[in-house]
N, C-alpha and C. Protein backbone atom coordinates (compact mmCIF):
# COMPACT_ATOMS: atom_id res chain seq x y z
N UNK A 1 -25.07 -7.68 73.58
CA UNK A 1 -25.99 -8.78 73.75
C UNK A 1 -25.89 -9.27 75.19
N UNK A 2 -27.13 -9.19 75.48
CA UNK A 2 -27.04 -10.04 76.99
C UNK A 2 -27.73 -11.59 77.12
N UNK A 3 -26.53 -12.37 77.48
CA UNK A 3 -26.81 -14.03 77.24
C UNK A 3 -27.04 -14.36 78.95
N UNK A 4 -27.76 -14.96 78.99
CA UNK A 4 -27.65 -15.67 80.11
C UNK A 4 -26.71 -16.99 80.75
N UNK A 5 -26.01 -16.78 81.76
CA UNK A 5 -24.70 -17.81 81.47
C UNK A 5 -25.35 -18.54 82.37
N UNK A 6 -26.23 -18.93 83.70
CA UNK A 6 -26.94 -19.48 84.58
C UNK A 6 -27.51 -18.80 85.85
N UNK A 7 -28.63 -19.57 86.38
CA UNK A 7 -29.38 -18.95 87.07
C UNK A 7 -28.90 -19.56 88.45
N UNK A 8 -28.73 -18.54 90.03
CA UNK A 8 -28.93 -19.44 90.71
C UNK A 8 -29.04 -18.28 92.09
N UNK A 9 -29.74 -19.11 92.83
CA UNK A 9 -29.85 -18.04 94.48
C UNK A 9 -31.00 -16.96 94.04
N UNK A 10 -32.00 -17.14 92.90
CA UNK A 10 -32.49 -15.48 92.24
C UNK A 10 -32.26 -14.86 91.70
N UNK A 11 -31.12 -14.97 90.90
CA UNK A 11 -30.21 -14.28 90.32
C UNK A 11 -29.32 -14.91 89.14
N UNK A 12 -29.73 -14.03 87.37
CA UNK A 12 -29.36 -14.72 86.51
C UNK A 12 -28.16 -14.19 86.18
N UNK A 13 -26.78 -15.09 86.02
CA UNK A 13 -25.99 -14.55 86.25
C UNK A 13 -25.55 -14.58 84.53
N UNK A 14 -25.02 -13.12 84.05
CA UNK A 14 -25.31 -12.80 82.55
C UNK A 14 -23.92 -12.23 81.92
N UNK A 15 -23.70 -12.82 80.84
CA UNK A 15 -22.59 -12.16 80.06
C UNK A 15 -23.33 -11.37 79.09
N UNK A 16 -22.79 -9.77 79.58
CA UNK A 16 -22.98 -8.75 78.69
C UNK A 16 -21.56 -7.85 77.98
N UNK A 17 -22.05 -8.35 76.59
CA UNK A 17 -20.39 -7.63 75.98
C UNK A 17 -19.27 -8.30 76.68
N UNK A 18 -18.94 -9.57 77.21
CA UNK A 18 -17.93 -10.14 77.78
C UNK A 18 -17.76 -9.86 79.22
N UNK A 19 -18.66 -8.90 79.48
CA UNK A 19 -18.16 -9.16 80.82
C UNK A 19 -19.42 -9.44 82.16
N UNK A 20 -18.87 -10.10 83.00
CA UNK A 20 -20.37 -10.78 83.95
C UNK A 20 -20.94 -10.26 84.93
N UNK A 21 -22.33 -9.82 84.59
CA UNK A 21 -23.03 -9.21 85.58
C UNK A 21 -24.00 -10.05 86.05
N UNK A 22 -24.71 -9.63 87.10
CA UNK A 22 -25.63 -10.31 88.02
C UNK A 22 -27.11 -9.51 87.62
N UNK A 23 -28.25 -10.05 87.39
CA UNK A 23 -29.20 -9.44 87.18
C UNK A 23 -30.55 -9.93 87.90
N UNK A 24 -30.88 -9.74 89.11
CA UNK A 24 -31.82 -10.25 90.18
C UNK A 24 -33.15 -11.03 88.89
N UNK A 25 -34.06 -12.18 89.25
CA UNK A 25 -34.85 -12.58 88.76
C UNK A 25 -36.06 -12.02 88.26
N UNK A 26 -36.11 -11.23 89.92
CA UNK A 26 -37.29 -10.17 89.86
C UNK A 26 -37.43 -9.25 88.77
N UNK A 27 -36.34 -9.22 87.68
CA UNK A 27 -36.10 -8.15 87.11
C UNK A 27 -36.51 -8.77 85.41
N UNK A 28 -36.46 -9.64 85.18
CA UNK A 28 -36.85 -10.39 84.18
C UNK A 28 -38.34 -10.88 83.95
N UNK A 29 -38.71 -11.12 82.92
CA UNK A 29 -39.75 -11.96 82.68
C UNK A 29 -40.17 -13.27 83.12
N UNK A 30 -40.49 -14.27 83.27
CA UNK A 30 -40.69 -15.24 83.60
C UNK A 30 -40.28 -16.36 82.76
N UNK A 31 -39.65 -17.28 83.17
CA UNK A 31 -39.52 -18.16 81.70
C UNK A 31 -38.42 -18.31 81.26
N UNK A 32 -37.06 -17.52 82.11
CA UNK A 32 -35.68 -17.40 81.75
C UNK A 32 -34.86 -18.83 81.73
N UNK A 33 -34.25 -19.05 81.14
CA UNK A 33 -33.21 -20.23 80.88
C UNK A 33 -31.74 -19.94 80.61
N UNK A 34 -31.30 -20.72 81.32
CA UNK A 34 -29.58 -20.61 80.77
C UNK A 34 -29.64 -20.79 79.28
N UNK A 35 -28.57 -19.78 78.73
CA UNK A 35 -28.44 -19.40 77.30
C UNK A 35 -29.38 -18.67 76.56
N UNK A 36 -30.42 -18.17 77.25
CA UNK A 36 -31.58 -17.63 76.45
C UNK A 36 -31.01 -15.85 76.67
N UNK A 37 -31.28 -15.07 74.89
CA UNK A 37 -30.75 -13.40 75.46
C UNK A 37 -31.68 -13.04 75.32
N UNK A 38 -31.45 -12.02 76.60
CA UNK A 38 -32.23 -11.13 77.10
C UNK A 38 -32.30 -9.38 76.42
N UNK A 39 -33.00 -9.33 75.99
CA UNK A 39 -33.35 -7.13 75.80
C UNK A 39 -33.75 -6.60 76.98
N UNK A 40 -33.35 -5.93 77.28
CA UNK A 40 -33.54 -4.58 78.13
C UNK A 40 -34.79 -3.45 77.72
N UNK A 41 -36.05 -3.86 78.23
CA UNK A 41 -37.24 -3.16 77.65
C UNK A 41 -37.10 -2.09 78.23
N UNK A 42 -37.24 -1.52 79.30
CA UNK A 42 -36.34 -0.55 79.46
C UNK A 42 -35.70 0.97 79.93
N UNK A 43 -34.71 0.08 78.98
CA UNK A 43 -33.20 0.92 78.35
C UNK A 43 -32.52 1.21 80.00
N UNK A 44 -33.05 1.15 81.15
CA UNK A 44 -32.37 1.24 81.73
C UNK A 44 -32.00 0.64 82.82
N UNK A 45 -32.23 -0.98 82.71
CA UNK A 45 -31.99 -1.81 84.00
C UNK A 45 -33.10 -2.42 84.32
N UNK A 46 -34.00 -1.85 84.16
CA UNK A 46 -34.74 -2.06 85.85
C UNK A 46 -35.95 -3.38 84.98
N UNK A 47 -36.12 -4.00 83.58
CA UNK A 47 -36.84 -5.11 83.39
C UNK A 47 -36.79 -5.41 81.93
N UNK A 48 -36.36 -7.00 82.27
CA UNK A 48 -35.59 -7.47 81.16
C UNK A 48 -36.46 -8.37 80.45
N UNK A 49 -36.48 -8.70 79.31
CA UNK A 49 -37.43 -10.09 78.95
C UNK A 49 -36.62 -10.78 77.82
N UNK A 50 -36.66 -12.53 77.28
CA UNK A 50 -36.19 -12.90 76.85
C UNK A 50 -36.65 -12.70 75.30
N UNK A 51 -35.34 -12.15 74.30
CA UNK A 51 -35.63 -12.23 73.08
C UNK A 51 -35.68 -14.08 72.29
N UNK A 52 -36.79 -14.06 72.02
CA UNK A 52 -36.95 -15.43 71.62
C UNK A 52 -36.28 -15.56 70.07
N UNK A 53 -36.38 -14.65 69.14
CA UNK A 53 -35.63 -15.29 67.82
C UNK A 53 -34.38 -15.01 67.62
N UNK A 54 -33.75 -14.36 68.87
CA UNK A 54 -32.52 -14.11 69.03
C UNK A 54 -31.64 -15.38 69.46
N UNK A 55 -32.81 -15.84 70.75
CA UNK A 55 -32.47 -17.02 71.20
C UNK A 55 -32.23 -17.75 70.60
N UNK A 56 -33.32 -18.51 69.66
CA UNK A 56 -33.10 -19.42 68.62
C UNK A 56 -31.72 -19.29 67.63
N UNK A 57 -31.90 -18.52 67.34
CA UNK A 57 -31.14 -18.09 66.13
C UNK A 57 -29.51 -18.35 66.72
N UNK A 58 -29.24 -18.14 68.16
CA UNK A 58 -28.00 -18.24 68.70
C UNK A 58 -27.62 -19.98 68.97
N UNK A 59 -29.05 -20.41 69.05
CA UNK A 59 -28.65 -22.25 69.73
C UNK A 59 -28.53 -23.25 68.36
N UNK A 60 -29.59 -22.06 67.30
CA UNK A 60 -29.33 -22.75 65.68
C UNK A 60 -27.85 -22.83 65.66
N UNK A 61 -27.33 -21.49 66.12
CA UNK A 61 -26.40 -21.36 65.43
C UNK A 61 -24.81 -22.09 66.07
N UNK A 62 -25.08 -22.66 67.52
CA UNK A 62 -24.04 -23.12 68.08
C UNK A 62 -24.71 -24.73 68.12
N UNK A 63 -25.47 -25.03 67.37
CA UNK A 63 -25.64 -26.64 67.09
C UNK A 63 -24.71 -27.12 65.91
N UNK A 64 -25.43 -25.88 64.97
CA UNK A 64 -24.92 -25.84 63.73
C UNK A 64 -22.95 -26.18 63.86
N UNK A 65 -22.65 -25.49 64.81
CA UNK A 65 -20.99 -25.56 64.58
C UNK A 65 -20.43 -27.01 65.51
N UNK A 66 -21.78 -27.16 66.66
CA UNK A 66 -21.27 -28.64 67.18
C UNK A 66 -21.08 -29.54 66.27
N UNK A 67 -22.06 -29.94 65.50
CA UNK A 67 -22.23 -30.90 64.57
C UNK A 67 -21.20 -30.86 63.65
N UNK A 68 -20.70 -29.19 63.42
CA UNK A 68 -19.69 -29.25 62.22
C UNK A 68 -18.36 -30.28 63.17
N UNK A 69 -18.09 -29.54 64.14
CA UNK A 69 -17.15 -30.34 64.99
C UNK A 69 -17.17 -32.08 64.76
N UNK A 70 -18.41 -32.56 65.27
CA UNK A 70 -18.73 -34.29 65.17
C UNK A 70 -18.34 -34.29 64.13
N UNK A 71 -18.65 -33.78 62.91
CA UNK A 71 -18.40 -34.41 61.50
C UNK A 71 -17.19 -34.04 61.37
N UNK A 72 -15.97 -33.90 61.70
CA UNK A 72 -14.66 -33.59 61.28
C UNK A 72 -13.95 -34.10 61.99
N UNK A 73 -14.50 -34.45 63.17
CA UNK A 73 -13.80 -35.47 64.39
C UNK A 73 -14.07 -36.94 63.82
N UNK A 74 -14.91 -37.12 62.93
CA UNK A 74 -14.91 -38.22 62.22
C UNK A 74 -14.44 -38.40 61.13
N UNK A 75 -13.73 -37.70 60.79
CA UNK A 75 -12.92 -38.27 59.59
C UNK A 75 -11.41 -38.64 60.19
């Protein structure tokens, strides 16, 4: 999975499989955001675009465990 960890200088800087690569802007779709993952259309580098129900499905899913956090920090 390639996540986007932040953008900056042109360049989105990306955790793939744990480890951090640099992936120029030019090379993406338009529309990129920190935390949004990216597919490799493709297959080999050269232009990336953001998977949107992947996306979701990843920010569902790390709200989902914030909140579990708040609610247990409150008891």
């Amino acid at each position: 999975m390639i996540i986007v960890d932040r953008i900056e200088n042109g360049i989105a800087v990306c955790e793939i499989d744990g480890v951090m690569s640099d992936i120029p802007l030019s090379k993406i779709s338009t529309g990129v955001c920190e935390g949004d993952v990216l597919i490799d259309l493709s297959n080999e580098g050269t232009f990336y675009t953001v998977d949107t129900a992947k996306t979701e499905q990843r920010r569902a899913e790390i709200t989902k465990r914030f909140e579990h956090l708040k609610a247990k920090n409150k008891k």
